[in-house]
PDB file of N, CA and C in Angstrom:
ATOM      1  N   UNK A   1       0.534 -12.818  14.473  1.00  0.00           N
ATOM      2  CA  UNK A   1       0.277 -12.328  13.133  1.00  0.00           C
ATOM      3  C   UNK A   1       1.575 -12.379  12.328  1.00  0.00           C
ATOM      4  N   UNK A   2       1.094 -13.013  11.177  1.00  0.00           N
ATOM      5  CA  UNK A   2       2.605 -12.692  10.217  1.00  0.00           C
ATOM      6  C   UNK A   2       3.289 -11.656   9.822  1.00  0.00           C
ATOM      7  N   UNK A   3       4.325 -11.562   9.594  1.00  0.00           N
ATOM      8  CA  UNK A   3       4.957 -10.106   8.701  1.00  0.00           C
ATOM      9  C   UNK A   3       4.340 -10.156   7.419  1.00  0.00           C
ATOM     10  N   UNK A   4       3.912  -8.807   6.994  1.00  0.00           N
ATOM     11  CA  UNK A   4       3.814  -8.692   6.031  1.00  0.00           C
ATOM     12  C   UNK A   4       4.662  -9.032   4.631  1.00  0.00           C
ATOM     13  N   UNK A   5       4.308 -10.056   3.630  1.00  0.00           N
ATOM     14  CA  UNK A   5       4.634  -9.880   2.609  1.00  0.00           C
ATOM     15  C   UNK A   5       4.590  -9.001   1.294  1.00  0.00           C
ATOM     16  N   UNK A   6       5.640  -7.747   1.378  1.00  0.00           N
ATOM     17  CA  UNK A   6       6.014  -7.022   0.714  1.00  0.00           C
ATOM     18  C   UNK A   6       6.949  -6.242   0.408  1.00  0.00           C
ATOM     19  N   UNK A   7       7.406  -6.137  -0.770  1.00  0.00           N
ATOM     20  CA  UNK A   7       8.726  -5.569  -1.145  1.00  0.00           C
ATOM     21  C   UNK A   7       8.555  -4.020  -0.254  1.00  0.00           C
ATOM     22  N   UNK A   8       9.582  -3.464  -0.383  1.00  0.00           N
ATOM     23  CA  UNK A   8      10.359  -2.417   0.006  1.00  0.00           C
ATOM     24  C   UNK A   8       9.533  -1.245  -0.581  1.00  0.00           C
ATOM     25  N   UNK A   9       9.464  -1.171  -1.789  1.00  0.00           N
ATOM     26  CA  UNK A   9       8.783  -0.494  -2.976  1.00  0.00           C
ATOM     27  C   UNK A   9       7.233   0.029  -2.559  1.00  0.00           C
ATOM     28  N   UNK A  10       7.075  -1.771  -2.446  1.00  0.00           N
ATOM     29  CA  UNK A  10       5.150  -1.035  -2.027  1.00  0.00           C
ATOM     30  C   UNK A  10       5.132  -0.742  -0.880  1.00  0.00           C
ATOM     31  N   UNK A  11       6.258  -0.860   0.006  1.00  0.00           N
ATOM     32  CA  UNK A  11       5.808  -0.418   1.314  1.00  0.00           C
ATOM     33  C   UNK A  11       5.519   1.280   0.913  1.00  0.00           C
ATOM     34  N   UNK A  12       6.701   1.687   0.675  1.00  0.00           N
ATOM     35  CA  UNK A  12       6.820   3.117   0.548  1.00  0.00           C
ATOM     36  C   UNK A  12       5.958   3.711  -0.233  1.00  0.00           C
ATOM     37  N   UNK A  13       5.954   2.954  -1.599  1.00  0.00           N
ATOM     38  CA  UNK A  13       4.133   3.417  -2.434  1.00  0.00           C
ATOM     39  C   UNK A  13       2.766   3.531  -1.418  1.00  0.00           C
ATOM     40  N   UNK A  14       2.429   2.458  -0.494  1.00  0.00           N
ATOM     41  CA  UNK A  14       1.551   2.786   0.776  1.00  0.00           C
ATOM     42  C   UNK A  14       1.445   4.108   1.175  1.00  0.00           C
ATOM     43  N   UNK A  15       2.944   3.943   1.927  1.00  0.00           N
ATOM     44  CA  UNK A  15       3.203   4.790   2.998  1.00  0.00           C
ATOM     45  C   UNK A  15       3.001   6.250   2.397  1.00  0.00           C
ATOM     46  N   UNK A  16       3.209   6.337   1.553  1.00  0.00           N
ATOM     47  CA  UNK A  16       2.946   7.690   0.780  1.00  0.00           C
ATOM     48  C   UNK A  16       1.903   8.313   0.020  1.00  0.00           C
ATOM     49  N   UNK A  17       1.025   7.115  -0.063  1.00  0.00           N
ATOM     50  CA  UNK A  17      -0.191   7.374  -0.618  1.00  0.00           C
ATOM     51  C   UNK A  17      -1.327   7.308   0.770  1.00  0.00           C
ATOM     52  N   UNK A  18      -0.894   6.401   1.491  1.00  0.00           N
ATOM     53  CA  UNK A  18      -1.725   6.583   2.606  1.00  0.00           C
ATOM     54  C   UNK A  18      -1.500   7.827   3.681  1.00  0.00           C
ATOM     55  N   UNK A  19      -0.224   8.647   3.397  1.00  0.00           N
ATOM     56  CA  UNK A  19      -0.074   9.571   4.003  1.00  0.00           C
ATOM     57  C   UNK A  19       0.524   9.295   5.923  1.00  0.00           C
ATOM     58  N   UNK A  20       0.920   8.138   5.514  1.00  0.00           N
ATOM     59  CA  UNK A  20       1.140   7.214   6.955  1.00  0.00           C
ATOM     60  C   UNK A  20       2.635   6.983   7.206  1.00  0.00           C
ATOM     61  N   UNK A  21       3.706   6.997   8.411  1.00  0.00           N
ATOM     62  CA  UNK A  21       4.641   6.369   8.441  1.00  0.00           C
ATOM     63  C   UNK A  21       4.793   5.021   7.820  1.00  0.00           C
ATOM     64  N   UNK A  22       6.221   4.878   7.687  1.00  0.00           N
ATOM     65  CA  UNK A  22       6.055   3.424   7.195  1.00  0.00           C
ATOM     66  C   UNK A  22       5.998   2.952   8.047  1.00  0.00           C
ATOM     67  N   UNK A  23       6.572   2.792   9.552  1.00  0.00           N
ATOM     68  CA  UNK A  23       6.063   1.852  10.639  1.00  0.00           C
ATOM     69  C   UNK A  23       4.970   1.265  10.478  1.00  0.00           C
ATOM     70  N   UNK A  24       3.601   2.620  10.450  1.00  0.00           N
ATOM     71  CA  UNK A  24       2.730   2.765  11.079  1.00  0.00           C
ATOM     72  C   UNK A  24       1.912   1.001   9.492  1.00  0.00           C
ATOM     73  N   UNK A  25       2.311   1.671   8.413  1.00  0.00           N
ATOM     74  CA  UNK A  25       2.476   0.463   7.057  1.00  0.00           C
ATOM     75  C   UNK A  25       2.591  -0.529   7.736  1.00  0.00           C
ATOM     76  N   UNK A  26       3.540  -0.862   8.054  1.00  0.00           N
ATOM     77  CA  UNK A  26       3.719  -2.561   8.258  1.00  0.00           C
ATOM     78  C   UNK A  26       2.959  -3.046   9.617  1.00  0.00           C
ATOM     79  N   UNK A  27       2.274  -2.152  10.253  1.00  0.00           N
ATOM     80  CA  UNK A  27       1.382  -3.097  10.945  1.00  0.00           C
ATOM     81  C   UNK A  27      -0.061  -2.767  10.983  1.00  0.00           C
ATOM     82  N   UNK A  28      -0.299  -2.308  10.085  1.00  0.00           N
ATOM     83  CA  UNK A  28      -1.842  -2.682   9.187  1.00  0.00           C
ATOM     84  C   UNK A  28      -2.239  -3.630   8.961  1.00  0.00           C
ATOM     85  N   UNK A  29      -3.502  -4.039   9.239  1.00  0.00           N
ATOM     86  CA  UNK A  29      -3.989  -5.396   8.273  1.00  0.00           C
ATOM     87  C   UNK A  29      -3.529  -5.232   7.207  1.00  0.00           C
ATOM     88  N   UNK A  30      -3.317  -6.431   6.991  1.00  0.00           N
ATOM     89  CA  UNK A  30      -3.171  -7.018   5.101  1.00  0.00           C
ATOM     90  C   UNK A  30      -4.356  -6.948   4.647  1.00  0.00           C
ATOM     91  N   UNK A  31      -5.182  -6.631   4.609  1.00  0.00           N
ATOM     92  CA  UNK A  31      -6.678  -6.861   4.270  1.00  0.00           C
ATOM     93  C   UNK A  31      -6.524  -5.202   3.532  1.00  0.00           C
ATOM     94  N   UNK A  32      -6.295  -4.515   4.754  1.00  0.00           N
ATOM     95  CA  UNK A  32      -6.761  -2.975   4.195  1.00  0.00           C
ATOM     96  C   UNK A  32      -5.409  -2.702   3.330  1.00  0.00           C
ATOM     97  N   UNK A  33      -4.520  -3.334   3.389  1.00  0.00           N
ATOM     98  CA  UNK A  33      -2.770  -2.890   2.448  1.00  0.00           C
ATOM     99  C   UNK A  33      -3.607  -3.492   1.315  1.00  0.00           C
ATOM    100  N   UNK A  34      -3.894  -4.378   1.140  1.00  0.00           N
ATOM    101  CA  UNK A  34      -4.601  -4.776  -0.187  1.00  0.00           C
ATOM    102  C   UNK A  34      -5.558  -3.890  -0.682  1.00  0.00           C
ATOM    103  N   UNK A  35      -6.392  -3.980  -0.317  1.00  0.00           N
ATOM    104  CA  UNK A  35      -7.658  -2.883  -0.492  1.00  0.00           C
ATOM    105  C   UNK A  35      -7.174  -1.512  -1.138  1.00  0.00           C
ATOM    106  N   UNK A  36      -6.270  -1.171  -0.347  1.00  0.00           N
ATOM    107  CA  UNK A  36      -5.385   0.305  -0.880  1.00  0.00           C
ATOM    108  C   UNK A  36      -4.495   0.046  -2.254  1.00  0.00           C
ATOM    109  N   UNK A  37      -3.755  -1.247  -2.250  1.00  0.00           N
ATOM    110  CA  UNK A  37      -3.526  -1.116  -3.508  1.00  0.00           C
ATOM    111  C   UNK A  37      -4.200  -0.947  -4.534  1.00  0.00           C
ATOM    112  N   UNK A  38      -4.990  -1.762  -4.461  1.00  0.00           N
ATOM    113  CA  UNK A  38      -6.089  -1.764  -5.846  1.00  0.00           C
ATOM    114  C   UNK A  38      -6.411  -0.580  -6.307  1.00  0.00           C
ATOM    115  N   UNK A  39      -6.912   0.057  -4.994  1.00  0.00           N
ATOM    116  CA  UNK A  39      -7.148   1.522  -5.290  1.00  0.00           C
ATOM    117  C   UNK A  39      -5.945   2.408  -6.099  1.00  0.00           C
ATOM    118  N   UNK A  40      -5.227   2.425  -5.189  1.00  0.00           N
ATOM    119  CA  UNK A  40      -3.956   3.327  -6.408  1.00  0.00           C
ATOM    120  C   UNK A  40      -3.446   2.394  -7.460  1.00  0.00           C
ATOM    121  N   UNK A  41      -3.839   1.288  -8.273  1.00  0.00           N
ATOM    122  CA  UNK A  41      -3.476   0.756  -9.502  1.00  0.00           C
ATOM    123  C   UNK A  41      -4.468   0.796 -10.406  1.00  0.00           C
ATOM    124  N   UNK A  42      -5.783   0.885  -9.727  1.00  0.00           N
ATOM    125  CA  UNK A  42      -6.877   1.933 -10.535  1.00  0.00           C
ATOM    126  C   UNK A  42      -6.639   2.885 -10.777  1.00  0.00           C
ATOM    127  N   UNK A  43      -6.722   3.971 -10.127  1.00  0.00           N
ATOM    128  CA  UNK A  43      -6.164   5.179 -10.422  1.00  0.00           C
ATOM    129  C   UNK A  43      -4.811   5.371 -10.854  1.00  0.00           C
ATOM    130  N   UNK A  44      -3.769   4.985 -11.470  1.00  0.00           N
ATOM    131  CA  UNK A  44      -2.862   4.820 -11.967  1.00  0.00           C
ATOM    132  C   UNK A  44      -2.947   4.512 -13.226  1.00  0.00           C
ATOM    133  N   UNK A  45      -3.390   3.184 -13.697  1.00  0.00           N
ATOM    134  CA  UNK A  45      -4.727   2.645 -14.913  1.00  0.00           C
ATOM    135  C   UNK A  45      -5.347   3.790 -15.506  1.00  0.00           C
ATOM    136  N   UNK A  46      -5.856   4.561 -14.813  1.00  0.00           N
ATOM    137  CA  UNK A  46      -6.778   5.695 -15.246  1.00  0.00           C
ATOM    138  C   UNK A  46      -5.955   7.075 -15.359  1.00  0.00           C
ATOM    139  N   UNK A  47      -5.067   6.894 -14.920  1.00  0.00           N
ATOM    140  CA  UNK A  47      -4.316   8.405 -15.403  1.00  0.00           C
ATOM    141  C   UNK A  47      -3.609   8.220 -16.340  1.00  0.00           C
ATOM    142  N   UNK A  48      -3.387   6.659 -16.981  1.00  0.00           N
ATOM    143  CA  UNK A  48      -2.397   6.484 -18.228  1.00  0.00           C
ATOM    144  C   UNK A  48      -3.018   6.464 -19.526  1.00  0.00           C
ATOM    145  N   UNK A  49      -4.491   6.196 -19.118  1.00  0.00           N
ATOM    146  CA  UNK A  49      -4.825   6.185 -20.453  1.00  0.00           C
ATOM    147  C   UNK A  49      -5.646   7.690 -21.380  1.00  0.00           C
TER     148      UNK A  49
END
């Protein structure tokens, strides 16, 4: 499996929204790291406006 491609930044945005080590972050599917973003850039989207 590849390393994940991602900055430093979203790791820790994850890791903190998922309530997860960052270890535990970087060996997640990419499938569900995606999935989770969306989610908190929706809700982010929605708290600005």
């Amino acid at each position: 499996m590849r390393p994940l491609q991602i900055s430093a930044e979203t790791a820790q945005k994850l890791a903190k929204a998922l309530d997860v080590p960052l270890e535990q972050v970087m060996h997640t599917p990419q499938h569900i790291l995606i999935q989770k973003l969306i989610e908190i850039e929706r809700e982010e989207a929605s708290n600005r406006k």
